[in-house]
PDB file of N, CA and C in Angstrom:
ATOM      1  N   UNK A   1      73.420 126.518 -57.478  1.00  0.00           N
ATOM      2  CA  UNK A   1      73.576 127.756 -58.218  1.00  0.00           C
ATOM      3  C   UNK A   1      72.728 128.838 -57.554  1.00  0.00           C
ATOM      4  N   UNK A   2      73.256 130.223 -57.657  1.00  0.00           N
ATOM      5  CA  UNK A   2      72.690 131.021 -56.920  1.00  0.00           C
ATOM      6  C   UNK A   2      71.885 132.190 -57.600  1.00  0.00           C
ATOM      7  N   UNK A   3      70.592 132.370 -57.749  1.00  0.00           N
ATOM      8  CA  UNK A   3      70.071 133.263 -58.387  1.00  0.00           C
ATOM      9  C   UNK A   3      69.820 134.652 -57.909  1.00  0.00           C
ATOM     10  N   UNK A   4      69.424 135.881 -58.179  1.00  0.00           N
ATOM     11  CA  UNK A   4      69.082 137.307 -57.948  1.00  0.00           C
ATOM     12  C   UNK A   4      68.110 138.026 -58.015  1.00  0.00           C
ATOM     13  N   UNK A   5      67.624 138.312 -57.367  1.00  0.00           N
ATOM     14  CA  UNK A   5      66.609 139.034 -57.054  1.00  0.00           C
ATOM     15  C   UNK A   5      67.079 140.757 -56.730  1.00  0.00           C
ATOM     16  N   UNK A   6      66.503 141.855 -57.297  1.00  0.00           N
ATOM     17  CA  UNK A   6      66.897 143.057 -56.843  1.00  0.00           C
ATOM     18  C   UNK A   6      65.551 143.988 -56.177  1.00  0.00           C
ATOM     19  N   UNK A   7      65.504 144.384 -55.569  1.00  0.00           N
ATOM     20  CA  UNK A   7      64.244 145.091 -54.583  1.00  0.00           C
ATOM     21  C   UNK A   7      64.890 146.426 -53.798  1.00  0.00           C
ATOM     22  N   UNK A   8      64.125 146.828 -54.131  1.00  0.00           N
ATOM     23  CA  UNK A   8      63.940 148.645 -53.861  1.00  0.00           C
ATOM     24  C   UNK A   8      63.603 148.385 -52.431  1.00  0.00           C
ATOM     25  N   UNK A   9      64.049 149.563 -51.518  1.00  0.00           N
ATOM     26  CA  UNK A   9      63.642 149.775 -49.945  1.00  0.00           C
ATOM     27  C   UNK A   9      62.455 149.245 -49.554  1.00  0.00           C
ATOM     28  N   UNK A  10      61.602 149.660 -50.347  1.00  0.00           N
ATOM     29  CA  UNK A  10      60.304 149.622 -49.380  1.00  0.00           C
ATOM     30  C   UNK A  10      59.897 148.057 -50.157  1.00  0.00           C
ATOM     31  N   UNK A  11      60.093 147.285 -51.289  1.00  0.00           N
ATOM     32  CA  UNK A  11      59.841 145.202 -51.361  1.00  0.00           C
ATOM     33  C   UNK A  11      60.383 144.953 -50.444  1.00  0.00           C
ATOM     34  N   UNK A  12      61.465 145.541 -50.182  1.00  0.00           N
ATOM     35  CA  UNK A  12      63.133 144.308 -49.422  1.00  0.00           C
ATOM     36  C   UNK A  12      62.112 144.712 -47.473  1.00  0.00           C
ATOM     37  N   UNK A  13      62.108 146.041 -47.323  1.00  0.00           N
ATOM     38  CA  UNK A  13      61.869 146.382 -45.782  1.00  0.00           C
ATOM     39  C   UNK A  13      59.999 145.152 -45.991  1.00  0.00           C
ATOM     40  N   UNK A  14      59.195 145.386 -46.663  1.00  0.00           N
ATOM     41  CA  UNK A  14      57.710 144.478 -47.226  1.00  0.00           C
ATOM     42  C   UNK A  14      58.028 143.125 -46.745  1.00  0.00           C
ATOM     43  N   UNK A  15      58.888 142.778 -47.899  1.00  0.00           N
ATOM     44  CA  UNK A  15      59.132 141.155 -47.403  1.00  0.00           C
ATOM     45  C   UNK A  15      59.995 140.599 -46.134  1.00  0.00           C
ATOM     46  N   UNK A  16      60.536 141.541 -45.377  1.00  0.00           N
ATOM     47  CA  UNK A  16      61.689 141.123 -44.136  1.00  0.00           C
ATOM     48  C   UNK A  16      60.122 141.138 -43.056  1.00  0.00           C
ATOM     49  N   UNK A  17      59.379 142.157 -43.590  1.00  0.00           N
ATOM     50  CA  UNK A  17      58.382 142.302 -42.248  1.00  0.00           C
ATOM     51  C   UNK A  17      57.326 141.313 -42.525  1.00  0.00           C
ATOM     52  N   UNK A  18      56.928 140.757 -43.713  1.00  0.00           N
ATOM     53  CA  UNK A  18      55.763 139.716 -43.596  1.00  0.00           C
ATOM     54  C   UNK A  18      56.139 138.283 -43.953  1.00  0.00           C
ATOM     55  N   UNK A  19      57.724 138.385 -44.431  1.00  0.00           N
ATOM     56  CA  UNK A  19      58.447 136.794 -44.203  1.00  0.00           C
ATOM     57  C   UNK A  19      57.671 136.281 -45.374  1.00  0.00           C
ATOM     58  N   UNK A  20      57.127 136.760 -46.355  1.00  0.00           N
ATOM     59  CA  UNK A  20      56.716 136.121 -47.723  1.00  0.00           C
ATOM     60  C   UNK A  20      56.651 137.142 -48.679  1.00  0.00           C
ATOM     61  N   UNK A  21      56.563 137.091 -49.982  1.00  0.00           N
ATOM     62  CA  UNK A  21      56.284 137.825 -50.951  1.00  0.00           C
ATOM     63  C   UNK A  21      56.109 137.631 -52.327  1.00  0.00           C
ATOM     64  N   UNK A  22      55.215 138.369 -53.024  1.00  0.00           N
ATOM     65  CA  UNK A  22      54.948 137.322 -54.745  1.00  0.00           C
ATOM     66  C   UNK A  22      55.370 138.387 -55.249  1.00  0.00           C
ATOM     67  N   UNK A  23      56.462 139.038 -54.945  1.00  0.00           N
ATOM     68  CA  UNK A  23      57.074 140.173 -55.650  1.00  0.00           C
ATOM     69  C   UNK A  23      56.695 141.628 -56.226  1.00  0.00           C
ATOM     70  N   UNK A  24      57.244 142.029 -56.808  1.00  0.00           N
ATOM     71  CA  UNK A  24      57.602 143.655 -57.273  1.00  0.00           C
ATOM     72  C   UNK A  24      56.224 143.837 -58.092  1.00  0.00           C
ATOM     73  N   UNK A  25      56.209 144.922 -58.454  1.00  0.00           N
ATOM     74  CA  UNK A  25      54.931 145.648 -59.488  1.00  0.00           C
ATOM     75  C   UNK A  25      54.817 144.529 -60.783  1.00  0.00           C
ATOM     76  N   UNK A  26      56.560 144.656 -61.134  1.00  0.00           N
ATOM     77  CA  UNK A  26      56.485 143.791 -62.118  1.00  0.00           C
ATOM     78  C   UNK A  26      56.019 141.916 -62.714  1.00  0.00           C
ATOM     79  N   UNK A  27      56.744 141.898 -61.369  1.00  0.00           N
ATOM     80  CA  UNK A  27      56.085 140.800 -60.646  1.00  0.00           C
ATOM     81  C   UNK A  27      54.443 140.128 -60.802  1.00  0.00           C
ATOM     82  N   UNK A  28      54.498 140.834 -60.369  1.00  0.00           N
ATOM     83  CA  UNK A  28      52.660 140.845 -60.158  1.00  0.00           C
ATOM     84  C   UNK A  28      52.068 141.129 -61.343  1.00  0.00           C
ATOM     85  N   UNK A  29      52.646 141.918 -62.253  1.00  0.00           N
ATOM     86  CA  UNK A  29      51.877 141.793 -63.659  1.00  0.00           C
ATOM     87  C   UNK A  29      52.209 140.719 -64.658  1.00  0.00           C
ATOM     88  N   UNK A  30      53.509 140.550 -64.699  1.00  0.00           N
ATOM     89  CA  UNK A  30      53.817 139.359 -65.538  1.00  0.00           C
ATOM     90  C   UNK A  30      53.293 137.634 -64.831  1.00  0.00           C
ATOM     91  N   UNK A  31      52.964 138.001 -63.253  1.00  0.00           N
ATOM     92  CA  UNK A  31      52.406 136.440 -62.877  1.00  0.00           C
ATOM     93  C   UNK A  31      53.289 135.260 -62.238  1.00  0.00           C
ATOM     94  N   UNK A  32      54.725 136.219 -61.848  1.00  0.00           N
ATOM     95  CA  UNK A  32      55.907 135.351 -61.766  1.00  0.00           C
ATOM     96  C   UNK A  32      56.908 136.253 -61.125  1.00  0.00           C
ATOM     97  N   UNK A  33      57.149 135.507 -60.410  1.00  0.00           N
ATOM     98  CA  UNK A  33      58.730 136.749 -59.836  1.00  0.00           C
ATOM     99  C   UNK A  33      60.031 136.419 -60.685  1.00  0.00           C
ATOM    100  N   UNK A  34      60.676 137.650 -61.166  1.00  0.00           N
ATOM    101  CA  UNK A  34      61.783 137.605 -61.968  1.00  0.00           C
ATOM    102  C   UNK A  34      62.960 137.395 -60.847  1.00  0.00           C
ATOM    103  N   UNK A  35      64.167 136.648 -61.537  1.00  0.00           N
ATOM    104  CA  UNK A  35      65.056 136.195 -60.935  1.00  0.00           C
ATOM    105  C   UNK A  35      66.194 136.805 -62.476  1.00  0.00           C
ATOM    106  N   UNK A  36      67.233 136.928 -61.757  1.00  0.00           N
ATOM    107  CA  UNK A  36      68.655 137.353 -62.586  1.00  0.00           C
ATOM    108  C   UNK A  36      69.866 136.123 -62.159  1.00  0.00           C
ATOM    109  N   UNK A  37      70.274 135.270 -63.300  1.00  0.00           N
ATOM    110  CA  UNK A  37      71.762 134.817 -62.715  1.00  0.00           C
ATOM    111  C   UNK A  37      72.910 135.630 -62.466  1.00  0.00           C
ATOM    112  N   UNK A  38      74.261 135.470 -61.782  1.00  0.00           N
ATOM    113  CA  UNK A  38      75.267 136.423 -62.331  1.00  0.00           C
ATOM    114  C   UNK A  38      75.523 137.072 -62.497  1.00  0.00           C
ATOM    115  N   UNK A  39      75.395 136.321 -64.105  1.00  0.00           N
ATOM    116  CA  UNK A  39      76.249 136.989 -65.523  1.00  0.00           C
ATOM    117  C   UNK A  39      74.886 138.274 -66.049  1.00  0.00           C
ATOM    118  N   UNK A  40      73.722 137.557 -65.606  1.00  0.00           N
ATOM    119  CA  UNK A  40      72.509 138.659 -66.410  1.00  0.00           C
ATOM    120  C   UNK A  40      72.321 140.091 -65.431  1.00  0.00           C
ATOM    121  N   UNK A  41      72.341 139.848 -63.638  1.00  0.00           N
ATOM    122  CA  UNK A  41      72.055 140.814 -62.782  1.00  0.00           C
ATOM    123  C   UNK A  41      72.748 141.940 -63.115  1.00  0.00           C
ATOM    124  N   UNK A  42      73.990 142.456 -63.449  1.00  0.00           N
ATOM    125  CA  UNK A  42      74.290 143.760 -63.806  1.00  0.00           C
ATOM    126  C   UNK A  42      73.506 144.375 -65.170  1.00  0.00           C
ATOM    127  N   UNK A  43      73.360 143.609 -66.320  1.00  0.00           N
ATOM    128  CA  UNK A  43      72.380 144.187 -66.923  1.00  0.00           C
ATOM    129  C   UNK A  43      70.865 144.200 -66.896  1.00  0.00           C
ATOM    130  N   UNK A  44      70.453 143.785 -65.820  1.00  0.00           N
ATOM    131  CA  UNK A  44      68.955 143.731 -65.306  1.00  0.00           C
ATOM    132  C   UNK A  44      69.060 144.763 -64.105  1.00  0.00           C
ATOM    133  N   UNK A  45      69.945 145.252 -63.578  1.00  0.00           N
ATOM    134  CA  UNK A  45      70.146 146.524 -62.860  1.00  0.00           C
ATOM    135  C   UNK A  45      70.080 147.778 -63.872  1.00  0.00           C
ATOM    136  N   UNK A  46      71.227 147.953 -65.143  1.00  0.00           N
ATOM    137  CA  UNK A  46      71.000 148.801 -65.742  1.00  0.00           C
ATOM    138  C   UNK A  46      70.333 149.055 -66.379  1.00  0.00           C
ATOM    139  N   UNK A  47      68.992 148.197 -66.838  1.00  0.00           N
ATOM    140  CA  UNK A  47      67.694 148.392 -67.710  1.00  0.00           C
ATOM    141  C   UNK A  47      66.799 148.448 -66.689  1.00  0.00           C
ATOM    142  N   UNK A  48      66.419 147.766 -65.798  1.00  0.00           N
ATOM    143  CA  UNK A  48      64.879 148.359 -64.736  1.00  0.00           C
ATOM    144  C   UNK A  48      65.488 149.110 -63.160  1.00  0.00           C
ATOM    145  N   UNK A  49      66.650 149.357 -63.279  1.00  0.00           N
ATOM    146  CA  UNK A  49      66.959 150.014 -62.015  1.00  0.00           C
ATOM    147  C   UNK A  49      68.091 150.929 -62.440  1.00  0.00           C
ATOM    148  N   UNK A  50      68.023 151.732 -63.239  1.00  0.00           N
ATOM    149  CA  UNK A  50      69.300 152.557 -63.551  1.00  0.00           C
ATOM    150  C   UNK A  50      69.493 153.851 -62.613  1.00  0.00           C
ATOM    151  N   UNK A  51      68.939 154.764 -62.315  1.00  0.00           N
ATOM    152  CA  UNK A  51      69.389 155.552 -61.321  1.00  0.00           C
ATOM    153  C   UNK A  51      68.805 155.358 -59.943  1.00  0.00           C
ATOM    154  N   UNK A  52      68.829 154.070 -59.776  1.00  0.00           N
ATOM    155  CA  UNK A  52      68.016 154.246 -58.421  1.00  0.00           C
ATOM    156  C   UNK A  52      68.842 153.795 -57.383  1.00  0.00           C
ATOM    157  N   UNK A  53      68.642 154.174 -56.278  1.00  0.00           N
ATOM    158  CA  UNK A  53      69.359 154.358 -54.624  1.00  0.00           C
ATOM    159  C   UNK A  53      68.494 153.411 -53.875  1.00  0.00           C
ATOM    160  N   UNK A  54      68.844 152.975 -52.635  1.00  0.00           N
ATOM    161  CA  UNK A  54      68.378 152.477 -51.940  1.00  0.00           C
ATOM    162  C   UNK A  54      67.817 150.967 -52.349  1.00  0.00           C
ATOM    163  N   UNK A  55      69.108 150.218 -53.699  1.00  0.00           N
ATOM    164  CA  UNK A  55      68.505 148.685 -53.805  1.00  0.00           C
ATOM    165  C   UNK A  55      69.037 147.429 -52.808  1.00  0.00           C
ATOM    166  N   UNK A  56      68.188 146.660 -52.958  1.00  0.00           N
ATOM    167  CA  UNK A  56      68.715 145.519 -52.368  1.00  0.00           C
ATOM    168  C   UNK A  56      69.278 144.375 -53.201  1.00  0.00           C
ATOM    169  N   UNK A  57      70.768 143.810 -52.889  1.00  0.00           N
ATOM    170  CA  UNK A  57      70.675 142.699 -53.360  1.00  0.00           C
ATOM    171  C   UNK A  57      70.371 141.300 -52.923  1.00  0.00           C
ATOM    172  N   UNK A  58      69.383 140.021 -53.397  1.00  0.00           N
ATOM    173  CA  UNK A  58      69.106 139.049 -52.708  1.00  0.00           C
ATOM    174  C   UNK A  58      69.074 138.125 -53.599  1.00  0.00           C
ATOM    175  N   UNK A  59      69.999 137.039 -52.745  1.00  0.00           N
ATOM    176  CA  UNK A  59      70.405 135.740 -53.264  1.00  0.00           C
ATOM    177  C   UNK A  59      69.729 134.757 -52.878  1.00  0.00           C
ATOM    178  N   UNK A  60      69.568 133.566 -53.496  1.00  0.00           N
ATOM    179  CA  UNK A  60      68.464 132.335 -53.486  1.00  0.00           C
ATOM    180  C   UNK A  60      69.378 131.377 -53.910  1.00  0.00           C
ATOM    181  N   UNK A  61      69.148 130.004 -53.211  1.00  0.00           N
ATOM    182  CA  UNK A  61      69.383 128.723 -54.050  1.00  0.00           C
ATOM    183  C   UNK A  61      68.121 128.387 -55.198  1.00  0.00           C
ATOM    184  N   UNK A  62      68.931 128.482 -56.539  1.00  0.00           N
ATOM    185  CA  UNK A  62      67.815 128.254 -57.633  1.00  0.00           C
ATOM    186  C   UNK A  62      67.411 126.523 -57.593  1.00  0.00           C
ATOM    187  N   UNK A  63      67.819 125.661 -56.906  1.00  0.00           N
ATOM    188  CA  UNK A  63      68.073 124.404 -56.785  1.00  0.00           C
ATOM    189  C   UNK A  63      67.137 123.546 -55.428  1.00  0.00           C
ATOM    190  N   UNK A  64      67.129 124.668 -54.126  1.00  0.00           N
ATOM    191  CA  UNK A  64      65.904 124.589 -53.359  1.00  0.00           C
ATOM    192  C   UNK A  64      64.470 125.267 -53.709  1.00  0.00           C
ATOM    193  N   UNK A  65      64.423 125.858 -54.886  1.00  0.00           N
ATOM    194  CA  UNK A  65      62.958 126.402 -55.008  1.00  0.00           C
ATOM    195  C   UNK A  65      62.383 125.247 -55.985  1.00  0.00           C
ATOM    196  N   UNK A  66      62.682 124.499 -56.287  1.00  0.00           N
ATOM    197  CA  UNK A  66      61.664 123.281 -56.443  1.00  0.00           C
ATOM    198  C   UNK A  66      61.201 123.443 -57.752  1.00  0.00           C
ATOM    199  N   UNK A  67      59.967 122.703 -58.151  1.00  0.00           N
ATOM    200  CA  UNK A  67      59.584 123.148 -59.644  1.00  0.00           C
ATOM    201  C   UNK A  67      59.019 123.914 -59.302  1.00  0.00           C
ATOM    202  N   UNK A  68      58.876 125.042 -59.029  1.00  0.00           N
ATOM    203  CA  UNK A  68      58.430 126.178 -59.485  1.00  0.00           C
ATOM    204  C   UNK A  68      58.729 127.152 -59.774  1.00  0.00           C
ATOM    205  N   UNK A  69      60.176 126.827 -60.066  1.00  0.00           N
ATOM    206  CA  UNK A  69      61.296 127.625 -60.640  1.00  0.00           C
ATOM    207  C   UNK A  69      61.309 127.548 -62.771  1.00  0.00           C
ATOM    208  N   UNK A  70      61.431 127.871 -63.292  1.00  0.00           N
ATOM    209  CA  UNK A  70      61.116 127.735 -64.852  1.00  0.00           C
ATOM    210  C   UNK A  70      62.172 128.795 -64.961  1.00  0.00           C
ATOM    211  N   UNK A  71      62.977 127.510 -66.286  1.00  0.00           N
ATOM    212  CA  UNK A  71      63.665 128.831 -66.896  1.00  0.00           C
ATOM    213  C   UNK A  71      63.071 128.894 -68.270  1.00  0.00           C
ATOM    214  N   UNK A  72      63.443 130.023 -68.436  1.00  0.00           N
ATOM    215  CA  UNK A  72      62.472 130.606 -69.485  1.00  0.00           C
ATOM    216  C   UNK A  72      62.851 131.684 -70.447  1.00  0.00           C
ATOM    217  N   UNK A  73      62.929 131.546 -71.682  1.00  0.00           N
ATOM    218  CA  UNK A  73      63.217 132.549 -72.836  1.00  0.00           C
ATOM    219  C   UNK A  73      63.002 134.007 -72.332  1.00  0.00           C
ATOM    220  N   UNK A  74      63.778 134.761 -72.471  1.00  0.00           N
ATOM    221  CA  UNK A  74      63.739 136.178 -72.104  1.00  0.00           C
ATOM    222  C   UNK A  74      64.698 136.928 -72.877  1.00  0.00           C
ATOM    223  N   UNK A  75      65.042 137.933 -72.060  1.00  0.00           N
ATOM    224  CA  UNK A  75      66.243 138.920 -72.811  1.00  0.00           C
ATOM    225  C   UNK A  75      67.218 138.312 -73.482  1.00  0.00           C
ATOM    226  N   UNK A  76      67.125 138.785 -74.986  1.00  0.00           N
ATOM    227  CA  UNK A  76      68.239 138.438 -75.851  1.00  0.00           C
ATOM    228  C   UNK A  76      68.397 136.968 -76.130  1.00  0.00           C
ATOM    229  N   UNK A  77      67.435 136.036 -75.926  1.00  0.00           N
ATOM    230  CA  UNK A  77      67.090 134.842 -75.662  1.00  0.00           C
ATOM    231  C   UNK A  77      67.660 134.123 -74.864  1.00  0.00           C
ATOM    232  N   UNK A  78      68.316 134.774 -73.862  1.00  0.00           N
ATOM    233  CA  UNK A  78      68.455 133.930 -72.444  1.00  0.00           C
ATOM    234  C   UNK A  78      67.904 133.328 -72.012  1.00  0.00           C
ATOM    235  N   UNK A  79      68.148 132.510 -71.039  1.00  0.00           N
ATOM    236  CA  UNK A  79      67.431 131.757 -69.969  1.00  0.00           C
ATOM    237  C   UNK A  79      66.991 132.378 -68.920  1.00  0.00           C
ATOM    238  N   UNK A  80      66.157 133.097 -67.985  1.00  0.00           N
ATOM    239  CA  UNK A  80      66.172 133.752 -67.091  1.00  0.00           C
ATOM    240  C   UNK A  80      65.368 132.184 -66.062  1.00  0.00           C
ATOM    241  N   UNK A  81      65.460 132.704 -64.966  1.00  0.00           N
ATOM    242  CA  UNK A  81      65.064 131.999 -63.600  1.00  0.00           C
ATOM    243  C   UNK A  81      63.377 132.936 -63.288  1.00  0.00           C
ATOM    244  N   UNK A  82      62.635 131.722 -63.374  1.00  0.00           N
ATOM    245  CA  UNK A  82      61.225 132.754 -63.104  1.00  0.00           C
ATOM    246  C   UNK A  82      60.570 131.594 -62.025  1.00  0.00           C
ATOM    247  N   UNK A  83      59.837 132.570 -60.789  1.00  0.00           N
ATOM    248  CA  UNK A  83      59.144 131.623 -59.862  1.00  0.00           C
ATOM    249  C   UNK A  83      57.898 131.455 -59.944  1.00  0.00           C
ATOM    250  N   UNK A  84      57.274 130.764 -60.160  1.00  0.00           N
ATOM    251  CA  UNK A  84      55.971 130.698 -60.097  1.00  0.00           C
ATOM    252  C   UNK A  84      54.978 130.449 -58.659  1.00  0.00           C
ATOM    253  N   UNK A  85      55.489 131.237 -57.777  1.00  0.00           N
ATOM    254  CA  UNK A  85      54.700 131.020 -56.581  1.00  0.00           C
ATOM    255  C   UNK A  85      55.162 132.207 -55.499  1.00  0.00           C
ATOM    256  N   UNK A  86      54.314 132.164 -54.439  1.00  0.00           N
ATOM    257  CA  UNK A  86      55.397 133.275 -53.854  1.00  0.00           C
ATOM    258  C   UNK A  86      56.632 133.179 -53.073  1.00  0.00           C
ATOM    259  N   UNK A  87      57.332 133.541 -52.799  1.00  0.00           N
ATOM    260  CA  UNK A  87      58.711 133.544 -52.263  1.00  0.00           C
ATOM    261  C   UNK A  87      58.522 133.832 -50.699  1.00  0.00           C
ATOM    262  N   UNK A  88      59.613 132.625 -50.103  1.00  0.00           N
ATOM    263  CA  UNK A  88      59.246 132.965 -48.124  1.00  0.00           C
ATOM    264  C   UNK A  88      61.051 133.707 -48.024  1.00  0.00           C
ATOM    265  N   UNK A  89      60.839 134.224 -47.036  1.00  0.00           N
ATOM    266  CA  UNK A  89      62.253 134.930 -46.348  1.00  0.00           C
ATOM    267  C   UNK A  89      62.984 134.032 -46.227  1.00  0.00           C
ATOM    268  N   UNK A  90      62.685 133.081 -45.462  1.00  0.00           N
ATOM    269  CA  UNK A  90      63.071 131.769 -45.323  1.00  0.00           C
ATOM    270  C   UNK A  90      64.427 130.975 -46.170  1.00  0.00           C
ATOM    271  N   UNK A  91      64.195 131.374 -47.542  1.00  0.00           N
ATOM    272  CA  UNK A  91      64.767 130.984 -48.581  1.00  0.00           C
ATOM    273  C   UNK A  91      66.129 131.947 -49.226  1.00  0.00           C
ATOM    274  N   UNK A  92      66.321 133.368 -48.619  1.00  0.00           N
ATOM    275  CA  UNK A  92      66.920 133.790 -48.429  1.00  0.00           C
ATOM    276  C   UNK A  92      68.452 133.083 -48.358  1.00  0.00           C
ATOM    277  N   UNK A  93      69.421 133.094 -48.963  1.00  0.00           N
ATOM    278  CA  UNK A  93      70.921 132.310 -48.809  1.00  0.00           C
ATOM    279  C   UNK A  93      71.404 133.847 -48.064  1.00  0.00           C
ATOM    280  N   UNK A  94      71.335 135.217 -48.794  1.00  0.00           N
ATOM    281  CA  UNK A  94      72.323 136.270 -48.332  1.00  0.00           C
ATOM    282  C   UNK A  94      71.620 137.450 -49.006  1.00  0.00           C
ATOM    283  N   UNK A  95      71.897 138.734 -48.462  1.00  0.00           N
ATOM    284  CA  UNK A  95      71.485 140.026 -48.754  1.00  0.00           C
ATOM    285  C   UNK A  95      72.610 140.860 -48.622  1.00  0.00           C
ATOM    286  N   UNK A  96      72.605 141.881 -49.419  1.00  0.00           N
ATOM    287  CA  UNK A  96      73.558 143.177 -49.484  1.00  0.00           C
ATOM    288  C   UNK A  96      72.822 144.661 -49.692  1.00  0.00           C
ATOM    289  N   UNK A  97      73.646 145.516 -49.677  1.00  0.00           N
ATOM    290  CA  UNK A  97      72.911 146.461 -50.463  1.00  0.00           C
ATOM    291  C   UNK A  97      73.799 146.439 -51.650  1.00  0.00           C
ATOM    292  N   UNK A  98      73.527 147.285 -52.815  1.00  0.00           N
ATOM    293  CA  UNK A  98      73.008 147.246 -54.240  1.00  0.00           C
ATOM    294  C   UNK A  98      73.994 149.285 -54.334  1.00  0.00           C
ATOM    295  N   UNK A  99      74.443 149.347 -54.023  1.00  0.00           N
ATOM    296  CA  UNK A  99      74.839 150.836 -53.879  1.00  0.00           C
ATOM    297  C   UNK A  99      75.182 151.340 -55.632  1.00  0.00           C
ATOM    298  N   UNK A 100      74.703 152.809 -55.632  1.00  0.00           N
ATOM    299  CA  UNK A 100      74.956 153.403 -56.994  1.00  0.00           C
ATOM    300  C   UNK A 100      76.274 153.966 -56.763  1.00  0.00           C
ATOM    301  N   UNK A 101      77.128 153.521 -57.804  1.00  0.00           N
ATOM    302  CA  UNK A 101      78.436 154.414 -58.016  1.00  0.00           C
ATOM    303  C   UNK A 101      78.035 155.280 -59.034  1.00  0.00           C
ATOM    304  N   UNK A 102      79.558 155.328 -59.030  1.00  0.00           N
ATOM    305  CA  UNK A 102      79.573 156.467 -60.511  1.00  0.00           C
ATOM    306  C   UNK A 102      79.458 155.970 -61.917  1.00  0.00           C
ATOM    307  N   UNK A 103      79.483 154.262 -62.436  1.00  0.00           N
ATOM    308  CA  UNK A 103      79.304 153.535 -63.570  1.00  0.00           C
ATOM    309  C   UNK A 103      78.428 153.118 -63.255  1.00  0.00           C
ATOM    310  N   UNK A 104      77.459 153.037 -62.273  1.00  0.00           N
ATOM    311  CA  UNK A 104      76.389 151.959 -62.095  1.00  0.00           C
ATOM    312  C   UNK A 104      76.659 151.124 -60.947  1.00  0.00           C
ATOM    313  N   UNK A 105      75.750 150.314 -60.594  1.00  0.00           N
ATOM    314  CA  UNK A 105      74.984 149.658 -59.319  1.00  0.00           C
ATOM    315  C   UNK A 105      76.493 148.694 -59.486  1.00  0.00           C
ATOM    316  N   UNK A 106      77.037 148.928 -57.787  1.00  0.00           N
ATOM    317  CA  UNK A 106      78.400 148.306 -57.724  1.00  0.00           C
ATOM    318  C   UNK A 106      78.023 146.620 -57.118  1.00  0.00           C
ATOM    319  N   UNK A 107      78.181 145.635 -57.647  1.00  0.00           N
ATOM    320  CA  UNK A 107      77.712 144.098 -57.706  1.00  0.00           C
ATOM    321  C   UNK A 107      78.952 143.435 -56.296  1.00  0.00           C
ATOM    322  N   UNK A 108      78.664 142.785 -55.582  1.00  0.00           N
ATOM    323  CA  UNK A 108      79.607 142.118 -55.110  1.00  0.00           C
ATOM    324  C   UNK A 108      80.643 142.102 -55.573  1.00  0.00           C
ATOM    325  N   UNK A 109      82.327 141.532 -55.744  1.00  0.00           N
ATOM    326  CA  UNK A 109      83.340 141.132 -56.253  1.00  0.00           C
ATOM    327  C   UNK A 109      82.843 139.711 -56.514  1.00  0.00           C
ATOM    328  N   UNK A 110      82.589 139.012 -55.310  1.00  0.00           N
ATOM    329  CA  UNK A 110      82.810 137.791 -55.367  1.00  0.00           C
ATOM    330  C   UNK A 110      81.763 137.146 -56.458  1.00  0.00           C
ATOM    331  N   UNK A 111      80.866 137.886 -56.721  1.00  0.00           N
ATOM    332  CA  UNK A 111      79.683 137.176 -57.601  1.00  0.00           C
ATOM    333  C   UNK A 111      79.735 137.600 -59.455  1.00  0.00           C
ATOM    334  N   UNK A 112      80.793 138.280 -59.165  1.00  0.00           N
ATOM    335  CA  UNK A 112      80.878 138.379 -60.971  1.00  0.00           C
ATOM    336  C   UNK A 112      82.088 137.435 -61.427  1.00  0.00           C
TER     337      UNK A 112
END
């Protein structure tokens, strides 16, 4: 199964150049890097990334990150994907960009 990660220019250009990362602002305050499945990444775009340009999208096997992956009660009592460690490039499955249309941050086809 494939999880989501979304990162602004300057995480996505951060982590390509030091090949590791323990994530975003948010990240770092909650103690855990947030992950989106799917079905949750378009509405985890339109609540912490709504007008913003220049995102990245990045995909992970939730299945090679080992236990230190936790899913965990979150929005609307979902399950979200949370890492507890930092993340290598390495682990990377695929990247896109994240482009703003005119309804919002346009998602792959193939992943909805």
């Amino acid at each position: 199964m494939l999880i989501y990660k979304i990162l602004r220019a300057p995480e996505w250009a951060a982590f390509q150049a030091a090949g590791r990362t323990t994530g975003a602002p948010v990240d770092l305050a909650d103690g855990f890097i947030h992950f989106s499945t799917a079905d949750q990444a378009q509405e985890t775009a339109a609540k912490h990334f709504t007008d913003e340009r220049d995102l990245t999208l990045v995909a992970f096997d939730a299945d090679a990150m080992g236990e230190a992956l936790k899913w965990e009660v979150s929005r609307g009592g979902a399950l979200f994907p949370h890492l507890f460690r930092e993340l290598k490039i390495s682990e990377v499955s695929w990247h896109c960009a994240l482009p703003l249309g005119k309804d919002g941050h346009e998602f792959p086809k193939d992943m909805l």
